[in-house]
N, C-alpha and C. Protein backbone atom coordinates (compact mmCIF):
# COMPACT_ATOMS: atom_id res chain seq x y z
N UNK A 1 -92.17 177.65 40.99
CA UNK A 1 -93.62 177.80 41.20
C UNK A 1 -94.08 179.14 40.65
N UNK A 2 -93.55 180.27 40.77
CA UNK A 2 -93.68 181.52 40.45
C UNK A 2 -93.60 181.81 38.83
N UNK A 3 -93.12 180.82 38.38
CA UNK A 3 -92.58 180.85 37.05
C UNK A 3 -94.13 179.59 36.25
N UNK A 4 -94.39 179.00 36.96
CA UNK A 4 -95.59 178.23 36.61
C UNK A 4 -97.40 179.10 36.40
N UNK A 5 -97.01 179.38 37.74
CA UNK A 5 -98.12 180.79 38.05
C UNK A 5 -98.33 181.76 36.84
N UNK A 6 -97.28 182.35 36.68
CA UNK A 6 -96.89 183.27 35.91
C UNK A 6 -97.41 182.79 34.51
N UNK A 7 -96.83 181.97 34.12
CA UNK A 7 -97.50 181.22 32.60
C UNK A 7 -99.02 180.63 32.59
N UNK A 8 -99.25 180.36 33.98
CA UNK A 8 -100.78 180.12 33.33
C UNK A 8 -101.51 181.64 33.64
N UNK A 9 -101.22 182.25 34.35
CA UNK A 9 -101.78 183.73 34.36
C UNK A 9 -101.89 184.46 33.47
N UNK A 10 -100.71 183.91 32.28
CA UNK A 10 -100.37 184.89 31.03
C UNK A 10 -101.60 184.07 30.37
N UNK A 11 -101.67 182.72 29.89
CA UNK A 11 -102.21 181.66 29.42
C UNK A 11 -103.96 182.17 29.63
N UNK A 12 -104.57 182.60 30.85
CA UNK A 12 -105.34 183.06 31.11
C UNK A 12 -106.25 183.97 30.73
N UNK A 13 -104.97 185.08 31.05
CA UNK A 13 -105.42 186.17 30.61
C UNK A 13 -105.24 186.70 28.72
N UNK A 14 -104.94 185.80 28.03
CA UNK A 14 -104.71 185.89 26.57
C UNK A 14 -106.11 185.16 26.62
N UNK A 15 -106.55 184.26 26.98
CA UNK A 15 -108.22 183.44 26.96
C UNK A 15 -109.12 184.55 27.25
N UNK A 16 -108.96 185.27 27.79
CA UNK A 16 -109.86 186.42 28.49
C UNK A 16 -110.28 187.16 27.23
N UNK A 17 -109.23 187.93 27.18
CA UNK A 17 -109.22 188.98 26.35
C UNK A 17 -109.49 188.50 24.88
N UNK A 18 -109.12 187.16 24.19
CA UNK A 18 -109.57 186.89 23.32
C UNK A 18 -111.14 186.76 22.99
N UNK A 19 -111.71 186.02 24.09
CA UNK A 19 -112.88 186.08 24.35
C UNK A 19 -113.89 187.42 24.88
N UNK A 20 -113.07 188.18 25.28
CA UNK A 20 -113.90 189.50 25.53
C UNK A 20 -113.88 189.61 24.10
N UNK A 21 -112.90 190.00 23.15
CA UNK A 21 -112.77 190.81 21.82
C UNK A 21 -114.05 189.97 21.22
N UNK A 22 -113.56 188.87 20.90
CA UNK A 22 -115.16 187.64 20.21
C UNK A 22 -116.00 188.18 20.91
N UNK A 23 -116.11 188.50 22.09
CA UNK A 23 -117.93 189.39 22.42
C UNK A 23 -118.00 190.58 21.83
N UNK A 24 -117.17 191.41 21.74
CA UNK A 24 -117.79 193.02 21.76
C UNK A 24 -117.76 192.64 19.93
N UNK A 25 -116.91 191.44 19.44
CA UNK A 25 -117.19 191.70 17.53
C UNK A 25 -118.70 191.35 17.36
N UNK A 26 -118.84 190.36 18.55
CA UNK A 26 -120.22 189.57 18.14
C UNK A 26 -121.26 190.67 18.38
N UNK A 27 -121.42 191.83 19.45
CA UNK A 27 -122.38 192.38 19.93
C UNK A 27 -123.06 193.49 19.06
């Protein structure tokens, strides 16, 4: 379970940050 967590947290947070970066290029 910890090991599931873990990968979508990573999975997540790579969505995040990709999408923050696409804002601050867009702004």
């Amino acid at each position: 379970v910890g090991a599931a967590w873990r990968a979508a947290g990573v999975e997540m947070g790579s969505k995040v940050a990709i999408f923050g970066l696409g804002s601050v290029g867009l702004a």
